[in-house]
Each structure stands twice: as C-alpha cells, then as structure tokens.
PDB file of N, CA and C in Angstrom:
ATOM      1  N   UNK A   1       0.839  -1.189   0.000  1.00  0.00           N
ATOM      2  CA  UNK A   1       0.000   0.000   0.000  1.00  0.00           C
ATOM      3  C   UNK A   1       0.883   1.251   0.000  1.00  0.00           C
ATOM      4  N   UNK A   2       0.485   1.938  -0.736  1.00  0.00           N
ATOM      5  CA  UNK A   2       1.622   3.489  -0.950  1.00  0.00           C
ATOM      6  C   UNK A   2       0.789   4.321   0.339  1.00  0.00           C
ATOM      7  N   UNK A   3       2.080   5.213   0.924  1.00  0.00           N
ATOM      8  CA  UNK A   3       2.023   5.892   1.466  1.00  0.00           C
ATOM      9  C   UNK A   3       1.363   7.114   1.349  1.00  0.00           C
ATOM     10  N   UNK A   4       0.564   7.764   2.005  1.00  0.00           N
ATOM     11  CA  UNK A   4       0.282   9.483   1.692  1.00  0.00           C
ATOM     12  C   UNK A   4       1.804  10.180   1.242  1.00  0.00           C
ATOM     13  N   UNK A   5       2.566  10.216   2.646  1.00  0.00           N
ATOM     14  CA  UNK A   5       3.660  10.662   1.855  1.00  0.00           C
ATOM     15  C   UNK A   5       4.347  10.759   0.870  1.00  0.00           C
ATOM     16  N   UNK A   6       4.244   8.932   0.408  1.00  0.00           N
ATOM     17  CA  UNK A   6       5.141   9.082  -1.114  1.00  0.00           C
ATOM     18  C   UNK A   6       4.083   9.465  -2.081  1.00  0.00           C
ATOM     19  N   UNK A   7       2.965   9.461  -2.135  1.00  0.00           N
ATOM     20  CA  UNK A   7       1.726   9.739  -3.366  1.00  0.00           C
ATOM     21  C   UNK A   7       1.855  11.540  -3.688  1.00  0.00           C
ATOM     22  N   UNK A   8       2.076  12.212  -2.419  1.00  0.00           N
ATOM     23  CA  UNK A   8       2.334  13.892  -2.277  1.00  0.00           C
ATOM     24  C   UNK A   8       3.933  13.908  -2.790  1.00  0.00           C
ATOM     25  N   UNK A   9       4.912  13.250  -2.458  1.00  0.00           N
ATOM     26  CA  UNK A   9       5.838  13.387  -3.063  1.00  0.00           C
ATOM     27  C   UNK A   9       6.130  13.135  -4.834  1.00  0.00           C
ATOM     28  N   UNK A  10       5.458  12.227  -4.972  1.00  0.00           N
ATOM     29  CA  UNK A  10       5.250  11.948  -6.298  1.00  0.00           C
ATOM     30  C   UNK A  10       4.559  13.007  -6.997  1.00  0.00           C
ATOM     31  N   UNK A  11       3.669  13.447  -6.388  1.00  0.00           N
ATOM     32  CA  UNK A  11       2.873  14.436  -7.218  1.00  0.00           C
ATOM     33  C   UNK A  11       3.562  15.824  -7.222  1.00  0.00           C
ATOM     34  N   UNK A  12       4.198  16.056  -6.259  1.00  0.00           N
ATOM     35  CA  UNK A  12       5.024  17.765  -6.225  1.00  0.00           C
ATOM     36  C   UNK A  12       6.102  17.445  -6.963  1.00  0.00           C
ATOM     37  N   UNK A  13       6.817  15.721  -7.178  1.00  0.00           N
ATOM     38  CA  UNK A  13       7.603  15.822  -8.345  1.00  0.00           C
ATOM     39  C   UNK A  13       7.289  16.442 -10.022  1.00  0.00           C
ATOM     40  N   UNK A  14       6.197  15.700  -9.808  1.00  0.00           N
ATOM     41  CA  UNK A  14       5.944  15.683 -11.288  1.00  0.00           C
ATOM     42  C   UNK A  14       4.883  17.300 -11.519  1.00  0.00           C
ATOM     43  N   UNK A  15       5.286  17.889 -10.395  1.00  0.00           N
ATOM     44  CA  UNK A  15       4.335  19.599 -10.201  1.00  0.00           C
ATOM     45  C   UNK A  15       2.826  19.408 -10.975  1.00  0.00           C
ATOM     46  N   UNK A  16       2.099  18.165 -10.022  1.00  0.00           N
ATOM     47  CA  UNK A  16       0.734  18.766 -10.854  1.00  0.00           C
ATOM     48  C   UNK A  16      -0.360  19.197  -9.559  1.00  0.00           C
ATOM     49  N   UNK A  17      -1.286  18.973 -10.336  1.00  0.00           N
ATOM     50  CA  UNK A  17      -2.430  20.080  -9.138  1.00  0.00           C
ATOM     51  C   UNK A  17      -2.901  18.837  -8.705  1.00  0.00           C
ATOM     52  N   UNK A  18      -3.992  19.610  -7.290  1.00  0.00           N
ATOM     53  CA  UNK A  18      -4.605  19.068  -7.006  1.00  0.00           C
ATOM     54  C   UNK A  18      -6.014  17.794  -7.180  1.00  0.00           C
ATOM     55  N   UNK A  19      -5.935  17.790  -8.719  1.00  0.00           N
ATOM     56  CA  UNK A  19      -7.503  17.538  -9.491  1.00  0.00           C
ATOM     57  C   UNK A  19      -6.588  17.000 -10.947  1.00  0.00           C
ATOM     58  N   UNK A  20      -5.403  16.266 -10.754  1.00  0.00           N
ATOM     59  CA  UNK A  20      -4.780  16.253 -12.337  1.00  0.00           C
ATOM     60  C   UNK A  20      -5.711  14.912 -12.471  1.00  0.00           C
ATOM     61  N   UNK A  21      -5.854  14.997 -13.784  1.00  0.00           N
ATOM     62  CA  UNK A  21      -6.244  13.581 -14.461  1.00  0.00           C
ATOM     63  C   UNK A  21      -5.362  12.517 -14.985  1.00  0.00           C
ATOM     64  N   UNK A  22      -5.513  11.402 -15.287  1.00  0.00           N
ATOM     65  CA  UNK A  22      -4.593  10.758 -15.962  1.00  0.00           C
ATOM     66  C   UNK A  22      -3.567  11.114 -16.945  1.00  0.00           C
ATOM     67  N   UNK A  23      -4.483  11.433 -18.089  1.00  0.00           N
ATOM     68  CA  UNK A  23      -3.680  12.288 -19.110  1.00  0.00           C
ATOM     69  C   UNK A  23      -2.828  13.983 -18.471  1.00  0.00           C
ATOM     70  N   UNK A  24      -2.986  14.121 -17.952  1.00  0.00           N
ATOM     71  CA  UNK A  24      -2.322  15.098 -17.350  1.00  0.00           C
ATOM     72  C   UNK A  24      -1.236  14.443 -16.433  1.00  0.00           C
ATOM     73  N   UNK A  25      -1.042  13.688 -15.632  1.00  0.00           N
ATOM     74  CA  UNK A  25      -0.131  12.896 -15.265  1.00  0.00           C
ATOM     75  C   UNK A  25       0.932  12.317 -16.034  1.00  0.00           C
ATOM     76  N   UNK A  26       0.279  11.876 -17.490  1.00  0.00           N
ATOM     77  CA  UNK A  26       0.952  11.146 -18.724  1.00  0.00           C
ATOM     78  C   UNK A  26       1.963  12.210 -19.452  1.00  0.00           C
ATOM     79  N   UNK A  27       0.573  13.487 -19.368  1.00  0.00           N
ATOM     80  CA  UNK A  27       1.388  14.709 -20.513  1.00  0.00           C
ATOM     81  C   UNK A  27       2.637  15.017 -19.585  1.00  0.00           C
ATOM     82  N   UNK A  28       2.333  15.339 -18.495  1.00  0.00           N
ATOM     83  CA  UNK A  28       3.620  16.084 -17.391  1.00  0.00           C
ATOM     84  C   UNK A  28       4.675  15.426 -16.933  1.00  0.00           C
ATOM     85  N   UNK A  29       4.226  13.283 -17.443  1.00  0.00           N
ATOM     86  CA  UNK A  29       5.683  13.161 -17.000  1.00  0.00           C
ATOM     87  C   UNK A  29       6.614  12.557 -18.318  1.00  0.00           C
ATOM     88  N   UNK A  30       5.774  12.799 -19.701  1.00  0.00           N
ATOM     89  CA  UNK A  30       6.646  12.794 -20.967  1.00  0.00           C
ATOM     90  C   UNK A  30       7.250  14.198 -20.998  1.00  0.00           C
ATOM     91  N   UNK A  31       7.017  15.210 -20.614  1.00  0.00           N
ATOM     92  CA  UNK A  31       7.418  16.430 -21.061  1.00  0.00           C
ATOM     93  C   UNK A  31       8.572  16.767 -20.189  1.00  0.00           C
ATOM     94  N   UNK A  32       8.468  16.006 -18.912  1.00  0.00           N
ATOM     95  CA  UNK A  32       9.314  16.445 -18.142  1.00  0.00           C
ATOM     96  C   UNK A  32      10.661  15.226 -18.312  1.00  0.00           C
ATOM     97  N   UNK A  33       9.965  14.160 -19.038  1.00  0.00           N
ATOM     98  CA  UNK A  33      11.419  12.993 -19.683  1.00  0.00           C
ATOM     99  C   UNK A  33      12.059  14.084 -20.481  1.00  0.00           C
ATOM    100  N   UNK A  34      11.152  14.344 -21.189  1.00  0.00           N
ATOM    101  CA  UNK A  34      12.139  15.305 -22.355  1.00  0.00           C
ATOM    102  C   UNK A  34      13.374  16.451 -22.359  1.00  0.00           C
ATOM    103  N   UNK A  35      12.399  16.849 -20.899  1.00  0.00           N
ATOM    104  CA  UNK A  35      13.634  17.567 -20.327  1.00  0.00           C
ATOM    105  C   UNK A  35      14.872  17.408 -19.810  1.00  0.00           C
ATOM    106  N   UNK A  36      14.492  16.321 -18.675  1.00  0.00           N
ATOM    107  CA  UNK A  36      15.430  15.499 -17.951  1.00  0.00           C
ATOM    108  C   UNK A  36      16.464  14.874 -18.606  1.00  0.00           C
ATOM    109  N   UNK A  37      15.709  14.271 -20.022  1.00  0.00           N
ATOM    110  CA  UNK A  37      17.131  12.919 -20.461  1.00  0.00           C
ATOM    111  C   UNK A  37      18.304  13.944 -20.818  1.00  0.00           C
ATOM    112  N   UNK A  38      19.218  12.211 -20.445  1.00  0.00           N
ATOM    113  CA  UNK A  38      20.468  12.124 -20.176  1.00  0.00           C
ATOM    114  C   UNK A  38      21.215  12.874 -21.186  1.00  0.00           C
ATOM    115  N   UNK A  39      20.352  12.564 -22.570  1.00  0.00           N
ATOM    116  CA  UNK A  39      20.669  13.266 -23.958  1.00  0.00           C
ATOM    117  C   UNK A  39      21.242  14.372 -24.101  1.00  0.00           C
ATOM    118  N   UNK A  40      20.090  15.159 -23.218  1.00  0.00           N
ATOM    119  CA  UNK A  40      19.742  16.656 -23.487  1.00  0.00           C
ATOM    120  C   UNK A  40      20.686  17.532 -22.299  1.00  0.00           C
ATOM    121  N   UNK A  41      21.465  17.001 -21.590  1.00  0.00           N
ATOM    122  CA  UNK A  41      22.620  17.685 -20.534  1.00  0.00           C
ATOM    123  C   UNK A  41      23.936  16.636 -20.450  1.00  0.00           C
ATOM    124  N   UNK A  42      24.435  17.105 -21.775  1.00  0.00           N
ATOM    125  CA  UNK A  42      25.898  16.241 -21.899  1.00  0.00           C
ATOM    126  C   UNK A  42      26.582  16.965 -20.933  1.00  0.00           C
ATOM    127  N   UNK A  43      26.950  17.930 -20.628  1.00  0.00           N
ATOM    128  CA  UNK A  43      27.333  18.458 -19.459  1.00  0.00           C
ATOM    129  C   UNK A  43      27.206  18.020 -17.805  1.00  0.00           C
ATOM    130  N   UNK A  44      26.024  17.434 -17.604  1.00  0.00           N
ATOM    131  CA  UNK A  44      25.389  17.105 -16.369  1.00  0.00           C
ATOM    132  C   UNK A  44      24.912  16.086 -16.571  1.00  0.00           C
ATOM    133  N   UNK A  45      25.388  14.845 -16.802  1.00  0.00           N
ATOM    134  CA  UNK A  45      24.804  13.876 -17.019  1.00  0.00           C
ATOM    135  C   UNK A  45      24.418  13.119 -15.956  1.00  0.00           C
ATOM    136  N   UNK A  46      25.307  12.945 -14.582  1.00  0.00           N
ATOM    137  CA  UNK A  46      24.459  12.731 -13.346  1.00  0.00           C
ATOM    138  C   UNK A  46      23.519  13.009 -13.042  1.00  0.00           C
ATOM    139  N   UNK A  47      23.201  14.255 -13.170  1.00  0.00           N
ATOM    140  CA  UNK A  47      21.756  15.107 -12.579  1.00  0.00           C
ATOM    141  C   UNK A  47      20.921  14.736 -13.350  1.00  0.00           C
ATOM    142  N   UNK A  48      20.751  14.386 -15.139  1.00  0.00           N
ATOM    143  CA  UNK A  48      19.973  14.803 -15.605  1.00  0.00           C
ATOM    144  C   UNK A  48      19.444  12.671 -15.514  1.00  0.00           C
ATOM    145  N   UNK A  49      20.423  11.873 -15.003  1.00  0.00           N
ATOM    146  CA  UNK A  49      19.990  10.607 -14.847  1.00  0.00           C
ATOM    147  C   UNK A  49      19.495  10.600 -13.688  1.00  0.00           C
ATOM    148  N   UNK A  50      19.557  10.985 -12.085  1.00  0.00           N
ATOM    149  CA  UNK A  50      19.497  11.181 -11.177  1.00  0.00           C
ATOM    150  C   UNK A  50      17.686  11.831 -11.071  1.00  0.00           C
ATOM    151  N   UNK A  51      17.302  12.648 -11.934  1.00  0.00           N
ATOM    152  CA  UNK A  51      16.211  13.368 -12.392  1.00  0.00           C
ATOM    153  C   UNK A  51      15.591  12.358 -13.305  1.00  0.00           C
ATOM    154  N   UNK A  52      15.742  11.792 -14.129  1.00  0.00           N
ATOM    155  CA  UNK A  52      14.964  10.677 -14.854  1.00  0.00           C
ATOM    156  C   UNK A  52      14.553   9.415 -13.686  1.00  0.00           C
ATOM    157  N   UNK A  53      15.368   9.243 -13.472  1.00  0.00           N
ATOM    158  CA  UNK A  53      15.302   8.334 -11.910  1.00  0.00           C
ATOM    159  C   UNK A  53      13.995   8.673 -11.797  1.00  0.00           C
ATOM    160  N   UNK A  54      14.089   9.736 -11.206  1.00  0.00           N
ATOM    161  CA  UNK A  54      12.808  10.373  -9.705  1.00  0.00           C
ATOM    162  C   UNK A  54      11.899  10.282 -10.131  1.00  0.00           C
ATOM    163  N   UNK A  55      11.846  10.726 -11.616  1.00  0.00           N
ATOM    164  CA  UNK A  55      10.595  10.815 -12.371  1.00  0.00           C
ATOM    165  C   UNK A  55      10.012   9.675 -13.039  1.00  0.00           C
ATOM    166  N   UNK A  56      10.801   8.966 -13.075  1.00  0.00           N
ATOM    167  CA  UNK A  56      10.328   7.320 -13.727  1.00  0.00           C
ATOM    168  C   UNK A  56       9.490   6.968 -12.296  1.00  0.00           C
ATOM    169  N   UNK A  57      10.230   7.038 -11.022  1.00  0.00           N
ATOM    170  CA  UNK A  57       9.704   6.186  -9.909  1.00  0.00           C
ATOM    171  C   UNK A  57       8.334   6.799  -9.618  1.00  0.00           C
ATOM    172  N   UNK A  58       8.113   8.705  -9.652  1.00  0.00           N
ATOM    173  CA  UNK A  58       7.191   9.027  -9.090  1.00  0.00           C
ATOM    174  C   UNK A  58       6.112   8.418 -10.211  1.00  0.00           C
ATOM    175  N   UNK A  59       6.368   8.624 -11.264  1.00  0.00           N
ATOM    176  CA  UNK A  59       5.137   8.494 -12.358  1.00  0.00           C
ATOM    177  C   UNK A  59       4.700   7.064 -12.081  1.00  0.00           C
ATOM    178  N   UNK A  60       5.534   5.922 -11.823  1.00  0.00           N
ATOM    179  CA  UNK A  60       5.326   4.387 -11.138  1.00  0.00           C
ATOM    180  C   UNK A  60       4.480   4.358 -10.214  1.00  0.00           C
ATOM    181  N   UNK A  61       4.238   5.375  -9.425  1.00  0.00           N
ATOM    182  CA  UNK A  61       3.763   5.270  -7.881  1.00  0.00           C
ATOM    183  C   UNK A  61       2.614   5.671  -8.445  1.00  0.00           C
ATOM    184  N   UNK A  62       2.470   6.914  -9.250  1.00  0.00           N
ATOM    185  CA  UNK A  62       1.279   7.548  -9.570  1.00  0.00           C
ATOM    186  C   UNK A  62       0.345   6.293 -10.287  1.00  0.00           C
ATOM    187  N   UNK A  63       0.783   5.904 -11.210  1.00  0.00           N
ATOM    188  CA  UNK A  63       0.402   5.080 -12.214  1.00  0.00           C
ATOM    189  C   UNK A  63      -0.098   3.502 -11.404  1.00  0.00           C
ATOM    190  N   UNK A  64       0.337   3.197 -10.644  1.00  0.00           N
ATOM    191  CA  UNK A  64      -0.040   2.168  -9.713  1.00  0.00           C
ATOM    192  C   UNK A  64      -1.272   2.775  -8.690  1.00  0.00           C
ATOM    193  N   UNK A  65      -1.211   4.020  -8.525  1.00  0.00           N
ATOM    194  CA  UNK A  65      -2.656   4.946  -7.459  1.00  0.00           C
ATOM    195  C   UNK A  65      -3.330   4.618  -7.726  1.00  0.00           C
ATOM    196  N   UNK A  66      -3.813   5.016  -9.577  1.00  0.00           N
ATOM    197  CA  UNK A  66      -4.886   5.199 -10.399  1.00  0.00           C
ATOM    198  C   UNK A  66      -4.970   3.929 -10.701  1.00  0.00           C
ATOM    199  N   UNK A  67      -4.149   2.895 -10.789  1.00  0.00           N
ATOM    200  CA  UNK A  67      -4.804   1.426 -11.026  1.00  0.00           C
ATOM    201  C   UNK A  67      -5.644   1.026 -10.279  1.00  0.00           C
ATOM    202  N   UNK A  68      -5.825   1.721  -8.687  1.00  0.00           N
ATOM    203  CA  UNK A  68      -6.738   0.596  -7.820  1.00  0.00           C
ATOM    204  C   UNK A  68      -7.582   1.494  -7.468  1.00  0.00           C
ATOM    205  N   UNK A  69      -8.121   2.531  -8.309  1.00  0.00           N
ATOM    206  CA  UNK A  69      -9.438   3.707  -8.645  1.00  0.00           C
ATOM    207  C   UNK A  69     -10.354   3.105  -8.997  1.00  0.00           C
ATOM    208  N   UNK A  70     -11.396   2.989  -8.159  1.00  0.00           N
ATOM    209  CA  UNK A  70     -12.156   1.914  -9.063  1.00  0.00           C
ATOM    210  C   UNK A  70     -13.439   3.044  -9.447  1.00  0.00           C
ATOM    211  N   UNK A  71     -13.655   3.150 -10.853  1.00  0.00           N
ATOM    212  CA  UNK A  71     -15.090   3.502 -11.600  1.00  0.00           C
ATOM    213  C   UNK A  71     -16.248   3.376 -10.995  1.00  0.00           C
ATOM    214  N   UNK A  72     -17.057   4.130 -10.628  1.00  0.00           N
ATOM    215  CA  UNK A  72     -18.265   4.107 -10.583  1.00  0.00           C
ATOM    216  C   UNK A  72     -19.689   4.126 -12.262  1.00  0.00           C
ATOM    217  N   UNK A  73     -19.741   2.982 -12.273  1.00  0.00           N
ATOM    218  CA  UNK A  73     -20.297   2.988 -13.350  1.00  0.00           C
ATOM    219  C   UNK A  73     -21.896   2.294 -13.135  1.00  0.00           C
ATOM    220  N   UNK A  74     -22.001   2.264 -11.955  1.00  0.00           N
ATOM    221  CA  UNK A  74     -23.530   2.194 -11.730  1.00  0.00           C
ATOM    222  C   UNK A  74     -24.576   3.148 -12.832  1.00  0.00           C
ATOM    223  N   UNK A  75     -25.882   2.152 -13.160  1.00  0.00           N
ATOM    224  CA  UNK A  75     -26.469   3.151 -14.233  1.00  0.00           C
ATOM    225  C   UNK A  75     -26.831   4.428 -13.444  1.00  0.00           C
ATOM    226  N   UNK A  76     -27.487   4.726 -12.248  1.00  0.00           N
ATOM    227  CA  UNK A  76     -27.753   6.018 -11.720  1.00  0.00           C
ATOM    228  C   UNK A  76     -26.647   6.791 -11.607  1.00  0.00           C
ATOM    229  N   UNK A  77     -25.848   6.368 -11.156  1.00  0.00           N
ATOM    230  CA  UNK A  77     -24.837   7.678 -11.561  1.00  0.00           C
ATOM    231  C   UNK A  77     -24.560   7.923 -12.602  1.00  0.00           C
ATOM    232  N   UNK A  78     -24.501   7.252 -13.702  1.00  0.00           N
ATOM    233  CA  UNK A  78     -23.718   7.209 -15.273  1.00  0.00           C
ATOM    234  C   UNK A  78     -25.035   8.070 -15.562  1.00  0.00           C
ATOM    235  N   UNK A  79     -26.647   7.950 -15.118  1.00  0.00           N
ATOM    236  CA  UNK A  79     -27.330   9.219 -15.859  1.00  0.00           C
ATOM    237  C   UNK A  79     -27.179  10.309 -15.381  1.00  0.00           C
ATOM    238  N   UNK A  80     -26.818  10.573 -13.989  1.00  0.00           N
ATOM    239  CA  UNK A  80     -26.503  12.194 -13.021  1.00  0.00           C
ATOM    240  C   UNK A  80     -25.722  12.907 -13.663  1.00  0.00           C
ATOM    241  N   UNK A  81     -24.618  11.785 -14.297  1.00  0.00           N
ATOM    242  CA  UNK A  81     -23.717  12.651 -15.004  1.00  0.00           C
ATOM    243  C   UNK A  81     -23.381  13.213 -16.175  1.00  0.00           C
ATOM    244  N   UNK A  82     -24.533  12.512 -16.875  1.00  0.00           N
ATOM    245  CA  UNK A  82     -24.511  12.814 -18.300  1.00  0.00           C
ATOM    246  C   UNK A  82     -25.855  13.596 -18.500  1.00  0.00           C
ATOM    247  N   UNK A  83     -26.669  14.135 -17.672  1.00  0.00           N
ATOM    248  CA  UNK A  83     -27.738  14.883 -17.488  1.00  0.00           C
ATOM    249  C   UNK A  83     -27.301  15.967 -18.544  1.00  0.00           C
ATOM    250  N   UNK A  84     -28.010  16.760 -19.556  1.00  0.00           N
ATOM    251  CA  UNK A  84     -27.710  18.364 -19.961  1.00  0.00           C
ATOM    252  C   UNK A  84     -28.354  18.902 -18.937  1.00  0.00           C
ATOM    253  N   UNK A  85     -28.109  20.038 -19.008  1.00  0.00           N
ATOM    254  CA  UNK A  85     -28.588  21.428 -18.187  1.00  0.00           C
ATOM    255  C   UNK A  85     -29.816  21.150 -18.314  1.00  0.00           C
ATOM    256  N   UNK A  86     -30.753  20.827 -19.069  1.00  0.00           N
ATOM    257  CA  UNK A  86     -32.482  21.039 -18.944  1.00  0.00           C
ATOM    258  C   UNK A  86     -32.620  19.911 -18.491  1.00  0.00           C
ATOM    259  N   UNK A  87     -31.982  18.743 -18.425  1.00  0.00           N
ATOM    260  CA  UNK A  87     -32.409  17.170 -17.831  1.00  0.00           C
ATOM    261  C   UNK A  87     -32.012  17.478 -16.056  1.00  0.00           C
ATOM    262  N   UNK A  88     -31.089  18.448 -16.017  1.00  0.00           N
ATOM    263  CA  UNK A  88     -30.869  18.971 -14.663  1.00  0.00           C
ATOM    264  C   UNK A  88     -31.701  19.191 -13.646  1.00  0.00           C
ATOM    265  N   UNK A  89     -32.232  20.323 -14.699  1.00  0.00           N
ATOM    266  CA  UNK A  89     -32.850  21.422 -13.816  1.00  0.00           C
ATOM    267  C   UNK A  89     -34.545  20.875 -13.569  1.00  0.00           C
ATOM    268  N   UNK A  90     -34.632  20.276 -14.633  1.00  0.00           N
ATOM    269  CA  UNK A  90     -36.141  19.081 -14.291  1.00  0.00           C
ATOM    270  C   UNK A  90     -36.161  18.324 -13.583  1.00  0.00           C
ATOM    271  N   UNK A  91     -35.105  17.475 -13.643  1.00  0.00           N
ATOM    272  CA  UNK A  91     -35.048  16.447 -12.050  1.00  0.00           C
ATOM    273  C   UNK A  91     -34.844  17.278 -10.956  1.00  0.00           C
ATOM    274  N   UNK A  92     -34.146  18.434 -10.723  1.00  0.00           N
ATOM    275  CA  UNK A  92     -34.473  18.883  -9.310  1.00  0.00           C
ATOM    276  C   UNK A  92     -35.328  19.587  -8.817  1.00  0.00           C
ATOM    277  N   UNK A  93     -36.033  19.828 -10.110  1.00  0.00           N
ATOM    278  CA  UNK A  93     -36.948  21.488  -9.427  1.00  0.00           C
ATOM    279  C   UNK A  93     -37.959  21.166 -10.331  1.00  0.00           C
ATOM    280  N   UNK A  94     -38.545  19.859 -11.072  1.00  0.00           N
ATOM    281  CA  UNK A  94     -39.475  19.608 -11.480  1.00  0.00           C
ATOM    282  C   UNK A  94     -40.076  20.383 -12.599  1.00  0.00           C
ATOM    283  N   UNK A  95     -40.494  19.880 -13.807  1.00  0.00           N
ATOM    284  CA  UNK A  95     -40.635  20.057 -14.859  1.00  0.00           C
ATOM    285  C   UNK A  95     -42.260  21.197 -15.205  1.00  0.00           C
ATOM    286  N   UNK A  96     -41.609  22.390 -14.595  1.00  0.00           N
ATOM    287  CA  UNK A  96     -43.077  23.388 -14.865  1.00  0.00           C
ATOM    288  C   UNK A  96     -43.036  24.278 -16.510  1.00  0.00           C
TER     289      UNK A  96
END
C-alpha cells in the first residue's frame, strides 16, 4: 500500500495540481522525460539521470494509485452525469 507521503511526493515531483487527471499525469511526465534525459545535458549527465530516476519512480507510484481507482459505473450515476442542463434542472426542481 503506498504511502500518503510518497503519493504527495510523487505528485510535487511531477508539479501537478490538485484535481490532475490521468492524461495530465501522462502529458507532465513525458514532457518532463524530455527535459530530464540524459541526452539533453551532456554536461550534467548525473543530474539529468538522477532526475529521470525520480521521475520514472514518481510516475510508477502515480500510475499504480490510479490502477486501484475503481469507476463508478452504476447506471444512476452514469445518468446524473450525463444529465444536460435542462435534464438537470427538471429532475431537481421539477418540470413546470
């Protein structure tokens, strides 16, 4: 079971918000490979492996979170949420 700690650490690695989605997890930790690799700082090549590191492991941790997310796909919720605005406002306040 992952820690709170390491799940907050993982996530201030990879600097996302509070509410990131998957694909936002995905986009932020290809963009931030791109930065990091070893390639791209012939100069610093410790750091910039040392930094791929962190970011391989946090995105691991992340990516293992969201595996044991489990869907709510009950039909009542699957219609709450796909309600438009007028299917809304009729189920709560009744169709005058």
């Amino acid at each position: 079971m992952l820690s709170f700690d390491t799940l907050i650490k993982a996530k201030t690695l990879l600097g996302l918000s509070d509410k990131a989605t998957l694909s936002d997890i995905k986009t932020r930790y290809k963009n931030m490979m791109q930065q990091w690799h070893p390639d791209k700082h012939p100069d610093d090549t410790d750091t910039a492996h040392a930094m791929s590191t962190q970011i391989n492991e946090a995105y691991a941790i992340l990516l293992e979170y969201c595996s044991k997310y489990e869907f709510n796909f009950d039909e009542e919720h699957l219609r709450e949420k796909t309600l438009t605005p007028q299917e809304w406002w009729t189920k709560k306040f009744g169709g005058r």
